[in-house]
N, C-alpha and C. Protein backbone atom coordinates (compact mmCIF):
# COMPACT_ATOMS: atom_id res chain seq x y z
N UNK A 1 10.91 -11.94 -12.62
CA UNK A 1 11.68 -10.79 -13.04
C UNK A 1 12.85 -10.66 -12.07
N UNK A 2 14.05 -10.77 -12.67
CA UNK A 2 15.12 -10.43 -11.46
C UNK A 2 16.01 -9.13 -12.06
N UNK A 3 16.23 -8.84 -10.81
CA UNK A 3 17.62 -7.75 -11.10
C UNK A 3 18.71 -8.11 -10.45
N UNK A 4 19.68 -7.04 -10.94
CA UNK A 4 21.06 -7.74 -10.95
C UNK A 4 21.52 -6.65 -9.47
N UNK A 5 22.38 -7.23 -8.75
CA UNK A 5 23.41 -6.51 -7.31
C UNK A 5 24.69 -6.81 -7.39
N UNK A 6 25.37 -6.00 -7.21
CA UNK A 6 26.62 -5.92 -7.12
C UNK A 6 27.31 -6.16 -5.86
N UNK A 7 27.99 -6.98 -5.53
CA UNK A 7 28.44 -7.49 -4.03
C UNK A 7 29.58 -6.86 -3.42
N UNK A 8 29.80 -6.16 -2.65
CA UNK A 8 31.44 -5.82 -2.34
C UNK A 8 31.33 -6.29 -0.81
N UNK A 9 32.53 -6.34 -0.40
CA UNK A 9 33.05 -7.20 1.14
C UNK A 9 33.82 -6.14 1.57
N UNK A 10 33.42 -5.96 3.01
CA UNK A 10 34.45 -5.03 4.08
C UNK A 10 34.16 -5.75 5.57
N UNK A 11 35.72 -5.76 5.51
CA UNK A 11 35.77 -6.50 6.81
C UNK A 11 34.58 -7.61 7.15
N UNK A 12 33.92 -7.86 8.02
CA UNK A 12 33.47 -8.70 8.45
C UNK A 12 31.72 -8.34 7.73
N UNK A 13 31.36 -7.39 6.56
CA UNK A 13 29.60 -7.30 6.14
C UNK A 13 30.10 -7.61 5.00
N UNK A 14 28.65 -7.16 3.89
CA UNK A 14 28.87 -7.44 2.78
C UNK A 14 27.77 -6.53 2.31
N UNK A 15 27.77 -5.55 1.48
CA UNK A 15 26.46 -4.33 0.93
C UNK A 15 26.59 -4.86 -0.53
N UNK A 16 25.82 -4.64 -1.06
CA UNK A 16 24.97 -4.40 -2.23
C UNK A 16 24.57 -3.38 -2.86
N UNK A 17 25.10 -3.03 -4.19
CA UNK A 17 24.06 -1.89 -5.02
C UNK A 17 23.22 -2.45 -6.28
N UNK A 18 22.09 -2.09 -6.54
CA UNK A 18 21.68 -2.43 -7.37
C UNK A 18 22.16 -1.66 -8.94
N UNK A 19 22.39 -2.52 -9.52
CA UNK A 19 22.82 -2.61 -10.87
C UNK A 19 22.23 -1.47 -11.76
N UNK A 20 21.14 -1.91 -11.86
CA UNK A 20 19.70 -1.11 -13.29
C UNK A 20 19.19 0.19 -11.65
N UNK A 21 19.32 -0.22 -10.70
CA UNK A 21 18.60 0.70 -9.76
C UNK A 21 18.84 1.57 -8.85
N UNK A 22 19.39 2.93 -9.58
CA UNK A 22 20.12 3.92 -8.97
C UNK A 22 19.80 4.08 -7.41
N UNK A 23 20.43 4.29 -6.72
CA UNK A 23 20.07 4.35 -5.16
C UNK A 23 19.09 2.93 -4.54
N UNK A 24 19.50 1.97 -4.82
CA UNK A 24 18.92 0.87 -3.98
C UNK A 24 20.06 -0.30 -4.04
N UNK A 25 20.29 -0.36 -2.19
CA UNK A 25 21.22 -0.42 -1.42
C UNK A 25 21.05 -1.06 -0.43
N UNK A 26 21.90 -2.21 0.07
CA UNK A 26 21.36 -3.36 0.91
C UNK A 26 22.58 -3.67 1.42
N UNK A 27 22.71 -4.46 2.58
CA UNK A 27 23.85 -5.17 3.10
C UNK A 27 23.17 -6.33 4.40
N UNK A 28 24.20 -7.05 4.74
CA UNK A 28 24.20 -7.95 5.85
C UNK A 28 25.34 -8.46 6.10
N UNK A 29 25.10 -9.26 7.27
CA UNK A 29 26.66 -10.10 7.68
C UNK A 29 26.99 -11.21 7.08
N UNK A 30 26.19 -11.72 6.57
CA UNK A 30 26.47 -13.04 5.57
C UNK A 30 25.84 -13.20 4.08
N UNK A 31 26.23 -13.76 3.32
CA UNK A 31 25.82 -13.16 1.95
C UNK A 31 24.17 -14.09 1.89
N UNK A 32 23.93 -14.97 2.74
CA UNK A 32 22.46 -14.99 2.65
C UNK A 32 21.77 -13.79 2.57
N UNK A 33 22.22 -13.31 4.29
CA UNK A 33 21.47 -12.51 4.68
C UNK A 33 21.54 -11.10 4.22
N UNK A 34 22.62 -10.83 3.20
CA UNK A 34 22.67 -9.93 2.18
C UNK A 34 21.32 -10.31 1.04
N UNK A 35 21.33 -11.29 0.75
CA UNK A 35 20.58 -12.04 -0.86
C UNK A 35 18.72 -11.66 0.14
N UNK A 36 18.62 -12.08 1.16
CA UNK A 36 17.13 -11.66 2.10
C UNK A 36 16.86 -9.94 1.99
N UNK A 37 18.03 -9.71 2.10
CA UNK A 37 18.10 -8.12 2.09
C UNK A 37 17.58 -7.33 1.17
N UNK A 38 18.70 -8.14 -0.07
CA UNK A 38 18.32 -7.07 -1.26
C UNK A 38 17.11 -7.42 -1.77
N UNK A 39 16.15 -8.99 -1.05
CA UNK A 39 14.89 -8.79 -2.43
C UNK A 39 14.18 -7.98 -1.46
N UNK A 40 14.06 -7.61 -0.06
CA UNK A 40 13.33 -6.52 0.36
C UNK A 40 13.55 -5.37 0.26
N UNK A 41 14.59 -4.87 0.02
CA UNK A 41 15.26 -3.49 -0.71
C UNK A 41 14.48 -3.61 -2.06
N UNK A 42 14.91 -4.66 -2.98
CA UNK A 42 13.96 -4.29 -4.42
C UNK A 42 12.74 -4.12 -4.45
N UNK A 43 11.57 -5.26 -3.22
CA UNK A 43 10.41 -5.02 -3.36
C UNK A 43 10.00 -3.74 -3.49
N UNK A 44 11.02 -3.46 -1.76
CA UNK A 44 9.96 -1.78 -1.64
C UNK A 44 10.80 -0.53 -2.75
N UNK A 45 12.03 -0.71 -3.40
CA UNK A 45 12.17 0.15 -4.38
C UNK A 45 11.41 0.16 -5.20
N UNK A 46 10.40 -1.31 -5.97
CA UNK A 46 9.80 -1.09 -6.77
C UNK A 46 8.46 -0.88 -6.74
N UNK A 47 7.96 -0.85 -5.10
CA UNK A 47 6.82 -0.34 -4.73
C UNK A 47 6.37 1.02 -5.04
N UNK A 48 6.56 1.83 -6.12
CA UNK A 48 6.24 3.10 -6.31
C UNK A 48 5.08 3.68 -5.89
N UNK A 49 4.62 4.97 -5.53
CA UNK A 49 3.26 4.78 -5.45
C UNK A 49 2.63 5.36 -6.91
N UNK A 50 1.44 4.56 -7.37
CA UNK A 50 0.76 4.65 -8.21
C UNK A 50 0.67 6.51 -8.72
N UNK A 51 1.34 7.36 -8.13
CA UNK A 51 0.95 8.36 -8.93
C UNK A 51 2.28 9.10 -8.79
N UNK A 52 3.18 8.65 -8.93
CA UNK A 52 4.16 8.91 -9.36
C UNK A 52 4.69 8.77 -10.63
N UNK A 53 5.35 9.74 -11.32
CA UNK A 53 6.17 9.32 -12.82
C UNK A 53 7.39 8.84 -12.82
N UNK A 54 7.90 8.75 -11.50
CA UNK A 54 8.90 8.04 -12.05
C UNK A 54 9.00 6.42 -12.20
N UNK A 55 10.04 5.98 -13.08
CA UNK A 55 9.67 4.57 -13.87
C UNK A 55 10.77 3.95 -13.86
N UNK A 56 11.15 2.97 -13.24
CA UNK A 56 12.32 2.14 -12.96
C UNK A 56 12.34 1.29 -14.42
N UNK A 57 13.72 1.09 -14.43
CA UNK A 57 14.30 0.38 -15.89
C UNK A 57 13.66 -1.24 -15.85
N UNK A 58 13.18 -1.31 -16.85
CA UNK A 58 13.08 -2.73 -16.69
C UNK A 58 14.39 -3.45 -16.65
N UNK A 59 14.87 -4.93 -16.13
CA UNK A 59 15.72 -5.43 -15.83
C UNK A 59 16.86 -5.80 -17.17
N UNK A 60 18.52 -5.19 -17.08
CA UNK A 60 18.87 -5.81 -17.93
C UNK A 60 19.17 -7.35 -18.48
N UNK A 61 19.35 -7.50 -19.97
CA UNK A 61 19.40 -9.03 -20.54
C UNK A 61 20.33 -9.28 -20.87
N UNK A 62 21.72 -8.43 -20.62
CA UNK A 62 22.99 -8.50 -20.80
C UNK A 62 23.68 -8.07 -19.41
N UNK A 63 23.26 -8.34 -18.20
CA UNK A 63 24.26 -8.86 -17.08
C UNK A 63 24.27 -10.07 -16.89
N UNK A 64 25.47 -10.63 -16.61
CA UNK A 64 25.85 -11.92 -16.84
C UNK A 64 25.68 -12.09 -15.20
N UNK A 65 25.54 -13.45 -14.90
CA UNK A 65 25.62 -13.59 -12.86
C UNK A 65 27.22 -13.92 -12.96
N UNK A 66 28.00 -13.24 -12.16
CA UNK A 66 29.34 -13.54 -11.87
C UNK A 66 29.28 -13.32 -10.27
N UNK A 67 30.91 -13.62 -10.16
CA UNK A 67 31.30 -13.74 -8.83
C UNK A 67 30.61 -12.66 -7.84
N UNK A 68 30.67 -11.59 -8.11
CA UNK A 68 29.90 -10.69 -7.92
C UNK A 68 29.22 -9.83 -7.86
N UNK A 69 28.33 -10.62 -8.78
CA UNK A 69 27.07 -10.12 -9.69
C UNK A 69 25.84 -11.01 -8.53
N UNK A 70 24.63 -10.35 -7.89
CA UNK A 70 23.54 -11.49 -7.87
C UNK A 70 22.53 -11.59 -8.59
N UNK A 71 21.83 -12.17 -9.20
CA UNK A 71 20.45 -12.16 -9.89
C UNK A 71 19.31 -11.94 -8.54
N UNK A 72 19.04 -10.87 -7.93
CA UNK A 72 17.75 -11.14 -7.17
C UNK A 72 15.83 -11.26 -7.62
N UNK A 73 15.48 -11.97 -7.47
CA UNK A 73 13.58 -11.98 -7.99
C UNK A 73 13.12 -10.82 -7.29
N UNK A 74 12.34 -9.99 -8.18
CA UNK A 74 11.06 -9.35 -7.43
C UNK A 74 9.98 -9.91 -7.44
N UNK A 75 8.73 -10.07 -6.11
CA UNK A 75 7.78 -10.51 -5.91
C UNK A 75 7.36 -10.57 -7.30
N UNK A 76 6.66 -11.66 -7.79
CA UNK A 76 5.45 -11.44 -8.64
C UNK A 76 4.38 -10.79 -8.30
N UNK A 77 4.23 -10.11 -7.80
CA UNK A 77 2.73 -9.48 -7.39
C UNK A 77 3.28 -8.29 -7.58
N UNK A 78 4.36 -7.75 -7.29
CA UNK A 78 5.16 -6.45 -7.68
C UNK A 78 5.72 -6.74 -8.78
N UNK A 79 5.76 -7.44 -9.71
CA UNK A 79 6.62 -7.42 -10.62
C UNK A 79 5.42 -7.19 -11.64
N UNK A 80 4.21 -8.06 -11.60
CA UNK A 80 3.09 -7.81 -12.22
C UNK A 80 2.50 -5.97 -12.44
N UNK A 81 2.37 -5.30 -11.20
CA UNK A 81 1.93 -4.23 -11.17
C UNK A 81 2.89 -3.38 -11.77
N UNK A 82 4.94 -3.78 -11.47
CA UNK A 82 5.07 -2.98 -12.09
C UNK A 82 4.87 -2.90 -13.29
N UNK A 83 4.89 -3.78 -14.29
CA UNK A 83 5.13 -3.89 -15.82
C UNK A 83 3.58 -3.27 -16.23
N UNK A 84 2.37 -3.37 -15.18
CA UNK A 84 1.40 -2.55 -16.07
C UNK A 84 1.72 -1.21 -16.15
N UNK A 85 1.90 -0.44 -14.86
CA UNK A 85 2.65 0.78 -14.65
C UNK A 85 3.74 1.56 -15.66
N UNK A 86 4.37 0.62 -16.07
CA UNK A 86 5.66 0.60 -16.62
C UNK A 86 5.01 0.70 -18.13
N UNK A 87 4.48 0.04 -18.87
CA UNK A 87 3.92 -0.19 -19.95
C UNK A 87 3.12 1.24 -20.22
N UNK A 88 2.31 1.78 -19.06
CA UNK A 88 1.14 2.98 -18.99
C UNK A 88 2.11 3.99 -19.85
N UNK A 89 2.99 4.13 -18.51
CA UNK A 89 3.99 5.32 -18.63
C UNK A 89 4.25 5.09 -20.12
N UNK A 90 5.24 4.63 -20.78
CA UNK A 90 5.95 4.16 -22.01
C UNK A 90 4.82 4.85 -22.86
N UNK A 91 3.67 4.28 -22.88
CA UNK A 91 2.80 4.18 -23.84
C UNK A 91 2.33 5.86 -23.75
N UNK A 92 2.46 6.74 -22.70
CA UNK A 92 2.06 7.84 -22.66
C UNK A 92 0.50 8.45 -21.82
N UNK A 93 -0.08 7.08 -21.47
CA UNK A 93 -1.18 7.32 -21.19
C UNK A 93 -1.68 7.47 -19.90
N UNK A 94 -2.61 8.26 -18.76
CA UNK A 94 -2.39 8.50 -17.49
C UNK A 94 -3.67 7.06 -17.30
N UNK A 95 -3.74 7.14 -16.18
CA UNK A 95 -4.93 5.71 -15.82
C UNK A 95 -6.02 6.15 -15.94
N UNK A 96 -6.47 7.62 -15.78
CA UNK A 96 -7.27 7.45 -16.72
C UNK A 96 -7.98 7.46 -18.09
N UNK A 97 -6.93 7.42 -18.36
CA UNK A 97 -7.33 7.16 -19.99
C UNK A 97 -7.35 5.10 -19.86
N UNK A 98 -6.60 4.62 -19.63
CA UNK A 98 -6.31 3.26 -19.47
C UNK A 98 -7.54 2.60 -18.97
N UNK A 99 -8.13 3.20 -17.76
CA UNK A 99 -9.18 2.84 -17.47
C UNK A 99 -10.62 2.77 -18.54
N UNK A 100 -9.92 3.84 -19.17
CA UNK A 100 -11.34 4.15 -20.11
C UNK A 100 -11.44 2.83 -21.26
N UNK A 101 -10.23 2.86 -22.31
CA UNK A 101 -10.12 2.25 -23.14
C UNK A 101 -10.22 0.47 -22.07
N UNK A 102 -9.99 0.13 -21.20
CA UNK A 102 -10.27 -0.94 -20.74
C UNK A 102 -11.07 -0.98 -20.39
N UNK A 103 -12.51 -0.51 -20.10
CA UNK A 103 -13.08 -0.43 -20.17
C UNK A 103 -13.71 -0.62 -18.33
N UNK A 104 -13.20 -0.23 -17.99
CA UNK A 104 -13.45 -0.12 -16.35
C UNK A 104 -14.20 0.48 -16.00
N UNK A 105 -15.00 0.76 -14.77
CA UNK A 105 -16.35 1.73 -14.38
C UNK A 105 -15.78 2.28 -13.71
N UNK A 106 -14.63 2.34 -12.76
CA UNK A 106 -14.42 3.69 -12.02
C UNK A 106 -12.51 3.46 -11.92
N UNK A 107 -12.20 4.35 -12.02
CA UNK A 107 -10.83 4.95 -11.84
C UNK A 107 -9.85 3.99 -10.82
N UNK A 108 -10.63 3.64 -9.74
CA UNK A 108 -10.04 2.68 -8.80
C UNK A 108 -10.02 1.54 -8.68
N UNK A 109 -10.67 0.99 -9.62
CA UNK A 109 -10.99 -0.32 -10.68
C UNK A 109 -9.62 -1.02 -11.12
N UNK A 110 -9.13 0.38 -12.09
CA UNK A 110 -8.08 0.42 -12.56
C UNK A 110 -6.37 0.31 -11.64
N UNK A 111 -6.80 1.18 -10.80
CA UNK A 111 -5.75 1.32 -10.45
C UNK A 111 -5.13 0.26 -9.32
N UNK A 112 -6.41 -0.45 -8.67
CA UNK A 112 -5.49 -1.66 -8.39
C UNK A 112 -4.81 -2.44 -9.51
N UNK A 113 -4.85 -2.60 -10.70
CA UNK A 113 -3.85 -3.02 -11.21
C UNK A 113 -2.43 -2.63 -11.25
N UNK A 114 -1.82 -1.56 -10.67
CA UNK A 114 -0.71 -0.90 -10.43
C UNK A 114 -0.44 -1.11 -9.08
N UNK A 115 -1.00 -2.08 -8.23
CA UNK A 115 -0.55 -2.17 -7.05
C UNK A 115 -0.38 -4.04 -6.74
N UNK A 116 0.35 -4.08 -5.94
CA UNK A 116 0.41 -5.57 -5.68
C UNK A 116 -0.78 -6.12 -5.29
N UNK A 117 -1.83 -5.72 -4.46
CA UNK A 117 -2.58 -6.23 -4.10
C UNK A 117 -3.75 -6.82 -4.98
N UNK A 118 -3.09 -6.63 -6.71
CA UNK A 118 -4.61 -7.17 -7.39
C UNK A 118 -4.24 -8.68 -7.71
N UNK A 119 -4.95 -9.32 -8.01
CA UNK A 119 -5.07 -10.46 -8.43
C UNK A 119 -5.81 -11.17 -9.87
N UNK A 120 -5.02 -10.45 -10.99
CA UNK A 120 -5.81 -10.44 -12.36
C UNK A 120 -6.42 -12.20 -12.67
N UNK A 121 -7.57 -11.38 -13.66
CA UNK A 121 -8.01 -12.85 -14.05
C UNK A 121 -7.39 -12.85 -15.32
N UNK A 122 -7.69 -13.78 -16.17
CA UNK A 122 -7.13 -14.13 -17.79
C UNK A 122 -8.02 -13.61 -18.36
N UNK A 123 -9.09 -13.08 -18.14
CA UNK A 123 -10.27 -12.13 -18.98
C UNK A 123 -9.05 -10.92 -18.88
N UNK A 124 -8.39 -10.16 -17.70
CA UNK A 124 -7.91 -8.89 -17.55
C UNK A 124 -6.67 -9.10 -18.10
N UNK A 125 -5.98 -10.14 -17.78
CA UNK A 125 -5.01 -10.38 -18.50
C UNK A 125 -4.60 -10.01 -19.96
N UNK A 126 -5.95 -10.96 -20.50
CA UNK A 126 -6.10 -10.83 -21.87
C UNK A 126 -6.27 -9.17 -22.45
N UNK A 127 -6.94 -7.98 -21.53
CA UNK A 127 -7.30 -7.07 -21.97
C UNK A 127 -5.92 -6.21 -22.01
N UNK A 128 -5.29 -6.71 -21.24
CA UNK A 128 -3.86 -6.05 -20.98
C UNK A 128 -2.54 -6.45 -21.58
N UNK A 129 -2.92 -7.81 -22.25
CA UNK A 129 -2.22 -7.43 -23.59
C UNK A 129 -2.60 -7.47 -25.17
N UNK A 130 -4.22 -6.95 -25.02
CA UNK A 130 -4.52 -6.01 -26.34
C UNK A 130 -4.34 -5.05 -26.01
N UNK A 131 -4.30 -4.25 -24.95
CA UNK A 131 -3.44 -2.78 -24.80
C UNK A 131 -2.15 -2.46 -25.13
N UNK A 132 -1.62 -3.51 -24.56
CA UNK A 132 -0.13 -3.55 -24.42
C UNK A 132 0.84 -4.81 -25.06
N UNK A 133 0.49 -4.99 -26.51
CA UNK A 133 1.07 -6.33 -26.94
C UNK A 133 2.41 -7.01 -26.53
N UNK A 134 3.23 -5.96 -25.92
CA UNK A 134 4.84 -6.41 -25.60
C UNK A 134 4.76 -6.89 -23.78
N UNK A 135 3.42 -6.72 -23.48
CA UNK A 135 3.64 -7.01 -21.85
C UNK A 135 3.86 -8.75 -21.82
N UNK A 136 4.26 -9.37 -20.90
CA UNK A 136 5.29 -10.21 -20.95
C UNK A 136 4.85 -10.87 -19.36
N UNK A 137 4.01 -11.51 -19.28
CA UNK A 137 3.10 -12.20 -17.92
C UNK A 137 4.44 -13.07 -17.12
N UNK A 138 5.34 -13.56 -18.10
CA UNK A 138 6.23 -14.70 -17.92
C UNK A 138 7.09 -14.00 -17.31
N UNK A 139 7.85 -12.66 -17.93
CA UNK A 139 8.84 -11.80 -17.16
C UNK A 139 8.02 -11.29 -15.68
N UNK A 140 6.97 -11.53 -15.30
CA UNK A 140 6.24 -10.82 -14.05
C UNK A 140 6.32 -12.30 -13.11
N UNK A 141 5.85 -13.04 -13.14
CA UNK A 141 6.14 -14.20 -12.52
C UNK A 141 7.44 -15.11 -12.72
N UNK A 142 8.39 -14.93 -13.05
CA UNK A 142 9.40 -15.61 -13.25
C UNK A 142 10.35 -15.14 -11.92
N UNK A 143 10.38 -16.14 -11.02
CA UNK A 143 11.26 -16.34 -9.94
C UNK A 143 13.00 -17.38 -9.67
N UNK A 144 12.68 -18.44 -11.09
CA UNK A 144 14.06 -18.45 -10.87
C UNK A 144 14.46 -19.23 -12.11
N UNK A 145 15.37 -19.36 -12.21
CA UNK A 145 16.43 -18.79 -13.49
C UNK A 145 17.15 -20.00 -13.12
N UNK A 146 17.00 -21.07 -15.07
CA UNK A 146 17.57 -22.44 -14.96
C UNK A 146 19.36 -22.51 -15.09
C-alpha cells in the first residue's frame, strides 16, 4: 500500500506533506533521508489506536509519481491492520460485533487484528474476506510498484 508526498526544497532541507494525509509531515537533508522519514511519519500516522473513529483515506489511484510527487510503502503489518479497521468502520460495525459474527471467543481475540502485531492465518484471512468481500490482502502487502 503506498501513499503519495509532496516534496518541496528550501535552502539546503527538503519536507514533505502527505498527499491523502492531512497533517502528516516529514523532512530531511537529503531526499533519501526525506523518503526514511516519511515511511516513519506514515507508519506511525497510520498507527491509530484501535479505539479510535477516526479513519484515514485509503490511498489514492489517480496520483501520478512526478517530479515531486513520492510514492511511499506502509509497513505491511500496518497496512494489513489498517484495511481491517478501515473496512470495520465503513461497514458500520464496532469489534464487537465483528468479533461476534467471526466468530471469536473474546473481544481481544479480535482486536489484535487491528493492530500490527497480528499475524493472520489463511483460515482468518479467509474469514475476513467473507466479512468483507472488497478487502484486498494484495493492497496490504504490496511494497513496491513495477
Amino acid at each position: 500500500m503506498f501513499y503519495h508526498f509532496k516534496v518541496h526544497k528550501e535552502k539546503d532541507r527538503y519536507w514533505a506533506q502527505g498527499i491523502e494525509l492531512s497533517g502528516c509531515y516529514t523532512q530531511g537533508r537529503t531526499l533519501e533521508e526525506l523518503q526514511k522519514n516519511a515511511q516513519d511519519a506514515l507508519n506511525l500516522y497510520m498507527e491509530e489506536p484501535s479505539d479510535s473513529n477516526d479513519l484515514a483515506p485509503l490511498p489514492s489511484k489517480t496520483i501520478k509519481k512526478a517530479k515531486n510527487i513520492i510514492q511511499i510503502p506502509l509497513d505491511p503489518l500496518i497496512a494489513f491492520a489498517f484495511l481491517v479497521r478501515y473496512f470495520r468502520i465503513k461497514h458500520g460495525f464496532t469489534q464487537q460485533e465483528v468479533a461476534k459474527k467471526m466468530g471469536f471467543e473474546t473481544l481481544y481475540s479480535y482486536q489484535r487484528l487491528e493492530t500490527k502485531k497480528c499475524n493472520p492465518s489463511l483460515k482468518m484471512i479467509a474469514r475476513i474476506k467473507q466479512l468483507y468481500p472488497e478487502f484486498s490482502v494484495d493492497l496490504a502487502i504490496m511494497t513496491r510498484r513495477n
